[in-house]
C-alpha atoms as a PDB file:
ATOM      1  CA  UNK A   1     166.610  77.837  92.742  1.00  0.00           C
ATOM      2  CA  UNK A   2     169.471  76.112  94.789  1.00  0.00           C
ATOM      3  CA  UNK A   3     171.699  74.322  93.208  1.00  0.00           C
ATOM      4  CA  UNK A   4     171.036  70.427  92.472  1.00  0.00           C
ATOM      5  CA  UNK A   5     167.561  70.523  92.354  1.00  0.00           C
ATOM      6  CA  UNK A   6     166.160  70.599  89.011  1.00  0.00           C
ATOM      7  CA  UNK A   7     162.430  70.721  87.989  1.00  0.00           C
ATOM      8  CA  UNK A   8     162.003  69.376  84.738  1.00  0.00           C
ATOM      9  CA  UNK A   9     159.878  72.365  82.647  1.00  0.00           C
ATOM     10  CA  UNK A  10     157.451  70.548  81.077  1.00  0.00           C
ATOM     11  CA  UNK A  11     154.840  72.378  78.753  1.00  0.00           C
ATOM     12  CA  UNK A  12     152.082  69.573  78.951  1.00  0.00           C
ATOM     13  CA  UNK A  13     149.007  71.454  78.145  1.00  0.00           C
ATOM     14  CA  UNK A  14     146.161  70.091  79.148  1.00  0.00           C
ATOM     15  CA  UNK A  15     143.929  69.974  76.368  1.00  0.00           C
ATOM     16  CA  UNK A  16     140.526  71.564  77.223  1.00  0.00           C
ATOM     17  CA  UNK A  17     137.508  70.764  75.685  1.00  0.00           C
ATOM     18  CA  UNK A  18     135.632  74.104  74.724  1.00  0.00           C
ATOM     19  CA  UNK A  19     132.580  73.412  76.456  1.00  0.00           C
ATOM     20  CA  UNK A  20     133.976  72.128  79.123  1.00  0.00           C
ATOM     21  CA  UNK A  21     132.226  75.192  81.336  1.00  0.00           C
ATOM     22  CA  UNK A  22     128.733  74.508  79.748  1.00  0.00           C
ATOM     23  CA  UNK A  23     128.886  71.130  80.318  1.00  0.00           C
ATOM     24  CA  UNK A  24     129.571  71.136  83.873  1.00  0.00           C
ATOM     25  CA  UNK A  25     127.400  74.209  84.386  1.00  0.00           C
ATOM     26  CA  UNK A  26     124.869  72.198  82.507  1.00  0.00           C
ATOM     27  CA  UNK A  27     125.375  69.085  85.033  1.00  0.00           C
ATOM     28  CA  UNK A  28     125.483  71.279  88.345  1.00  0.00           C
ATOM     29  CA  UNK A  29     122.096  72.353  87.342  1.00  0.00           C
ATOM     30  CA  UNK A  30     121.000  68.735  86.809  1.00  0.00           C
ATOM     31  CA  UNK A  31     122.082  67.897  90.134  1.00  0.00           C
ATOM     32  CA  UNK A  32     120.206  71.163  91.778  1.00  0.00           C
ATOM     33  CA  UNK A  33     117.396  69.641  90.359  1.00  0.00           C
ATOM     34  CA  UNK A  34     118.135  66.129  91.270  1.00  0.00           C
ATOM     35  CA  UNK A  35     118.118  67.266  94.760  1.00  0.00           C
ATOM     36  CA  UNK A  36     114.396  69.390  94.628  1.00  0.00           C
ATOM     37  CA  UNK A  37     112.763  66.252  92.786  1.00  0.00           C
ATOM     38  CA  UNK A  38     114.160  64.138  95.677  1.00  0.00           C
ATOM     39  CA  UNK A  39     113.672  66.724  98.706  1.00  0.00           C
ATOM     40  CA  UNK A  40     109.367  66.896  97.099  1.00  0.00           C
ATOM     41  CA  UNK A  41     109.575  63.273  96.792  1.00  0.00           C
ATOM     42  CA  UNK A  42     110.426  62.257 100.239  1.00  0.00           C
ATOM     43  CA  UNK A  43     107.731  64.438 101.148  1.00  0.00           C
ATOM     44  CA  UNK A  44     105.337  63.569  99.459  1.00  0.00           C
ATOM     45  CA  UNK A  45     105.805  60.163 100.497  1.00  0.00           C
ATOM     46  CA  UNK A  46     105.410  61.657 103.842  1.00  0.00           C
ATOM     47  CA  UNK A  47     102.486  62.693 103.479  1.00  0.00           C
ATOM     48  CA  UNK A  48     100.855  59.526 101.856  1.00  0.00           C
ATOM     49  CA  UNK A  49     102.285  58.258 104.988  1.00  0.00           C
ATOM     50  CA  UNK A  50     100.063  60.862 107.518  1.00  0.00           C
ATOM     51  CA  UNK A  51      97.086  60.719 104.757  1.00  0.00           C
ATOM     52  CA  UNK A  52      97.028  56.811 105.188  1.00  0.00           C
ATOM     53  CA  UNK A  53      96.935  56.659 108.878  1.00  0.00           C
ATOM     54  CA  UNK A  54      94.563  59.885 109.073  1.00  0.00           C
ATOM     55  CA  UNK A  55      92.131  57.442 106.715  1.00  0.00           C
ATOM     56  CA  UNK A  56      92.902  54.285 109.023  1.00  0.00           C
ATOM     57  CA  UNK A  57      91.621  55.972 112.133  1.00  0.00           C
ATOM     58  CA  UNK A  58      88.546  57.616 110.426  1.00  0.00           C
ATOM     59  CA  UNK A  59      87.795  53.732 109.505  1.00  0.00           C
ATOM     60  CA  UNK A  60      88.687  52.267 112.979  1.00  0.00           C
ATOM     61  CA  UNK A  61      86.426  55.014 114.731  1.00  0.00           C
ATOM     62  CA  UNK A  62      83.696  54.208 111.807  1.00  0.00           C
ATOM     63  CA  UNK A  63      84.338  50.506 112.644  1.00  0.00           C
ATOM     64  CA  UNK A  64      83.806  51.754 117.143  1.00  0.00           C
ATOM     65  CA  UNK A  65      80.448  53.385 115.987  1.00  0.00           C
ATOM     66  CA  UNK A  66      79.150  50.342 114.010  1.00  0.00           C
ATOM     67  CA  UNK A  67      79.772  47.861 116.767  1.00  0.00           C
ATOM     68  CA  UNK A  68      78.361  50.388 119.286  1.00  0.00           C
ATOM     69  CA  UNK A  69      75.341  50.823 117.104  1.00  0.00           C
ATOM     70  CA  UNK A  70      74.752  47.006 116.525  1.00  0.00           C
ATOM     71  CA  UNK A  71      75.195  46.529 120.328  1.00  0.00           C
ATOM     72  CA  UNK A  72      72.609  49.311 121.314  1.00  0.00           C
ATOM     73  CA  UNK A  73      70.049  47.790 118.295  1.00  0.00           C
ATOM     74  CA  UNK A  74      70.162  44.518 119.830  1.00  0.00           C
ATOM     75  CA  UNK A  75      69.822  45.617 123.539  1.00  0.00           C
ATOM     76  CA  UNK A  76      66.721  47.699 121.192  1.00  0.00           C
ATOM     77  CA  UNK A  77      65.469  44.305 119.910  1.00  0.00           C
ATOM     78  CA  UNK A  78      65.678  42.271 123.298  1.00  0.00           C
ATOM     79  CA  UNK A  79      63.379  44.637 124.623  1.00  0.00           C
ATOM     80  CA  UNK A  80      61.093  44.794 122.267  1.00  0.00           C
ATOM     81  CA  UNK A  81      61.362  40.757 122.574  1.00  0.00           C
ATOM     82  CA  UNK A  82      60.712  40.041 126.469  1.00  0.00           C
ATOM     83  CA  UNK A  83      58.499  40.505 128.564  1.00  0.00           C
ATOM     84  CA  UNK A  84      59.348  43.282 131.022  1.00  0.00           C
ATOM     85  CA  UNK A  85      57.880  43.710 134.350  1.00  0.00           C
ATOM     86  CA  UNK A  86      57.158  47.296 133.862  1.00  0.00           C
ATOM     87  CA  UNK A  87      56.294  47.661 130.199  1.00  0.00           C
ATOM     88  CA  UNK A  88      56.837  51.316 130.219  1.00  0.00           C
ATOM     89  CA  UNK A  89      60.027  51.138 131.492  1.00  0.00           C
ATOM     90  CA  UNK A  90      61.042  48.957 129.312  1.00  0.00           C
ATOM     91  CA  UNK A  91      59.452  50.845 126.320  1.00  0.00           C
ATOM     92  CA  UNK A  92      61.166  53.923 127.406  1.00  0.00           C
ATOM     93  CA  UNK A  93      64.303  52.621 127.388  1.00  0.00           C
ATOM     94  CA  UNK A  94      63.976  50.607 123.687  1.00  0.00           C
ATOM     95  CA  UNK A  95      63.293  54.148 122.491  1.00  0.00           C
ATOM     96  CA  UNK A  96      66.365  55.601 124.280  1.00  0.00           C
ATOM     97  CA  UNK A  97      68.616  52.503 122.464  1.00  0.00           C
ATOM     98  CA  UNK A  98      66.809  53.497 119.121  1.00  0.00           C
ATOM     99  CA  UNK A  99      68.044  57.164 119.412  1.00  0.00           C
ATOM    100  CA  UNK A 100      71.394  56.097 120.118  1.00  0.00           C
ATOM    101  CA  UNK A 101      71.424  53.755 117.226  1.00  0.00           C
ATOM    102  CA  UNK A 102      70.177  56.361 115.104  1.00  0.00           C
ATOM    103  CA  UNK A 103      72.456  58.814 116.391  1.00  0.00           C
ATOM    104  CA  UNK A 104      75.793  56.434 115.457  1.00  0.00           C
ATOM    105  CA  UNK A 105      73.971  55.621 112.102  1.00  0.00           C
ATOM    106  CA  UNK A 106      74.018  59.470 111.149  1.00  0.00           C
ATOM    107  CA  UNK A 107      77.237  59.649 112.835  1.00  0.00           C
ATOM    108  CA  UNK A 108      79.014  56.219 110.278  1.00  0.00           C
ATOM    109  CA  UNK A 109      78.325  58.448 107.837  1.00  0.00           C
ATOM    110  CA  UNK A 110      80.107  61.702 108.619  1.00  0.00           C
ATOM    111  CA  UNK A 111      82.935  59.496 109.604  1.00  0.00           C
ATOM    112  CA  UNK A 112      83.024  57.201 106.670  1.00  0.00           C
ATOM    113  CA  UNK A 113      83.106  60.625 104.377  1.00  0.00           C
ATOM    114  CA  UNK A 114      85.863  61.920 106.071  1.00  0.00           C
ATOM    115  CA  UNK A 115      88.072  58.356 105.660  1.00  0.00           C
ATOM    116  CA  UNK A 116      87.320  58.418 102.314  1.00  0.00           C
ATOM    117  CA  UNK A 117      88.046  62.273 101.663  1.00  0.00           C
ATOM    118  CA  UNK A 118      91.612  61.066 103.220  1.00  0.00           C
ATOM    119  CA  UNK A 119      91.893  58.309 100.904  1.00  0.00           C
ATOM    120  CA  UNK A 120      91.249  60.649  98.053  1.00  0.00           C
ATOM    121  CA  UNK A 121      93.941  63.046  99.056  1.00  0.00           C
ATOM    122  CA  UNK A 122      96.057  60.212  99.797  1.00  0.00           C
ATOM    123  CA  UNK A 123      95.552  58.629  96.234  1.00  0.00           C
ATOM    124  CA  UNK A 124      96.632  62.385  94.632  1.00  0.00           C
ATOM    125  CA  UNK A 125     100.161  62.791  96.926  1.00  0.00           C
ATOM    126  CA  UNK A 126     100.856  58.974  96.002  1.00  0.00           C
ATOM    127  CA  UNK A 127     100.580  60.027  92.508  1.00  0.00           C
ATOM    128  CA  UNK A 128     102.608  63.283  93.125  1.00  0.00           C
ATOM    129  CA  UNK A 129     105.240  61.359  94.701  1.00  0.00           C
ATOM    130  CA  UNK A 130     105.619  59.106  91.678  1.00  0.00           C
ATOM    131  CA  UNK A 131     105.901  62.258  89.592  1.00  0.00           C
ATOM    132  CA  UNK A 132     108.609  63.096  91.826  1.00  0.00           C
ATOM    133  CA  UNK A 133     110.371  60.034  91.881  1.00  0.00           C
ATOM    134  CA  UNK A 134     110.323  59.597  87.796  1.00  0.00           C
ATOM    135  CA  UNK A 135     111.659  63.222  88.014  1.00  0.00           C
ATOM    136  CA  UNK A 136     114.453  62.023  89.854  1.00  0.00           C
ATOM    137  CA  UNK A 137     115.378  59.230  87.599  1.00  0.00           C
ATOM    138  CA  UNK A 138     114.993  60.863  84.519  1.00  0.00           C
ATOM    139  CA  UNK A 139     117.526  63.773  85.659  1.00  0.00           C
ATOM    140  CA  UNK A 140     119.577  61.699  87.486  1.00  0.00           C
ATOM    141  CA  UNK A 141     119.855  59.780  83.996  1.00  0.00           C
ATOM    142  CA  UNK A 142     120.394  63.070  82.430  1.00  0.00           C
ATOM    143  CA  UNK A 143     123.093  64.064  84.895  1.00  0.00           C
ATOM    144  CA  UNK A 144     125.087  60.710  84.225  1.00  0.00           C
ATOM    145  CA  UNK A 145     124.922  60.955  80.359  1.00  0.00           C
ATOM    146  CA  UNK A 146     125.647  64.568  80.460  1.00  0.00           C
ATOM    147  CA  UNK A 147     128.862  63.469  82.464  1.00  0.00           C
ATOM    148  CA  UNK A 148     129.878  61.193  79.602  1.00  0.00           C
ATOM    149  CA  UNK A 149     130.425  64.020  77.361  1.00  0.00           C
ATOM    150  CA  UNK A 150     133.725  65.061  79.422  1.00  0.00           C
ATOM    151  CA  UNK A 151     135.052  61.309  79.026  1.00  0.00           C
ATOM    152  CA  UNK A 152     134.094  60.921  75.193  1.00  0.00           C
ATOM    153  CA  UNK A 153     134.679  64.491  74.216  1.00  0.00           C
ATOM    154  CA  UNK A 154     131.251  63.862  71.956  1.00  0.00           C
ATOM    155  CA  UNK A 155     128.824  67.079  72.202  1.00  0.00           C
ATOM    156  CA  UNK A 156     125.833  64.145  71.367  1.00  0.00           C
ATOM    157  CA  UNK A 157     125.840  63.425  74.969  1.00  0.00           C
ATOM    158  CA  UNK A 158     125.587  66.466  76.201  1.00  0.00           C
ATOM    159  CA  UNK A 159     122.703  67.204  74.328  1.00  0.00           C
ATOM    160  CA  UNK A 160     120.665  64.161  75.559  1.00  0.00           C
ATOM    161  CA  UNK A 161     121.687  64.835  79.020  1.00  0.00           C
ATOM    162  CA  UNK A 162     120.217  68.394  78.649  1.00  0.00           C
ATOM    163  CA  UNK A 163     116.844  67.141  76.843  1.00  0.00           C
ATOM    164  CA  UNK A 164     116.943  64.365  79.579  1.00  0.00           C
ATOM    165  CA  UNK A 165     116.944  67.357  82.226  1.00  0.00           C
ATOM    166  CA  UNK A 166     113.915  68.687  80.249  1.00  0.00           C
ATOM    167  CA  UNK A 167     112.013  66.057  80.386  1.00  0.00           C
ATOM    168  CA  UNK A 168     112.647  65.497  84.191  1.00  0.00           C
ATOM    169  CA  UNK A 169     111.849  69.274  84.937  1.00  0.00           C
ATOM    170  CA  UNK A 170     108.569  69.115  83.146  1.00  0.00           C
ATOM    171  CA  UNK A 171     107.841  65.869  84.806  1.00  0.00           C
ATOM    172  CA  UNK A 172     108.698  67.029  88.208  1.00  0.00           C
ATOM    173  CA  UNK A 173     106.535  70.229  87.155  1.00  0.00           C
ATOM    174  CA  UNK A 174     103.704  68.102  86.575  1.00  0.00           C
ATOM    175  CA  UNK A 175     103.990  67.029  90.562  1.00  0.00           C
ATOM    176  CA  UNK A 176     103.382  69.934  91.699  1.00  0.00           C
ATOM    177  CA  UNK A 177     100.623  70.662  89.215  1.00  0.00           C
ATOM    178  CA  UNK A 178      98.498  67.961  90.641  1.00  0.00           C
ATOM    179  CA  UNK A 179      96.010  68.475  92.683  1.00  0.00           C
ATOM    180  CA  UNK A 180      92.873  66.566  94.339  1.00  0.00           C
END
């Protein structure tokens, strides 16, 4: 080295904790699964989203066909009501109104199924999505108390943080268990 420049030597060693590897090996893994319970999550909250408004519209097209059907059952039931100038004509076309009504009667039905099927699946990916989402807090719990065990230098937490992770893992497994 030139002269007039002196480093100081100074034999600070850090002082390692032994499981210092495990531990963040142990909290990288937490976060990997952080991330999947959050990534499933978000969509299954997506698709209580597109499940809710696939429902909706099934019930707004049920709700089209009702008022079309009450309309055509009272144009049936005027009709049947006044006196027409030619009787069969007006007979004739009562039983055309009749058809239609039962035709959108038959038709409520199929409709009304189909909302409902929607609401059931809807009902299963809200449920999935809170499996998801308690996933996500229980590791992300496990990840921060897993963390403390590099500040305190006590194994304890490192231990809960990994039965945490369990417990989040089996929970998130459960989401993707369910089905409708």
């Amino acid at each position: 080295m030139p002269e007039g420049i002196e480093v100081p030597e100074t034999h600070h060693e850090h002082e390692e904790l032994p499981y210092t590897v495990p531990v963040a090996v142990t909290m990288s893994i937490l976060a990997v699964c952080v991330a999947i319970a959050t990534l499933f999550g978000h969509r299954a909250a997506t698709e209580v989203l597109y499940l809710q408004t696939k429902a909706m519209d099934q019930w707004s097209y049920y709700q089209a066909k009702n008022m079309r059907l009450n309309e055509k059952q009272g144009v049936a039931d005027m009709l049947e009501t006044l006196t027409a100038a030619d009787k069969q004509k007006a007979q004739a076309l009562r039983e055309k109104y009749l058809k239609d009504v039962e035709r959108y009667s038959d038709e409520k039905g199929d409709i009304s199924a189909e909302a409902e099927k929607y609401e059931k699946e809807r009902d299963v990916a809200e449920h999935r999505e809170d499996r998801f989402d308690g996933s996500e807090v229980i590791l992300e719990i496990g990840l921060i108390i897993c963390s403390l065990t590099l500040l305190t230098r006590k194994k304890i937490f490192w231990h809960a943080g990994i039965g945490l992770g369990v417990i989040g893992v089996i929970v998130m497994i459960t989401g993707f268990l369910m089905r409708g």
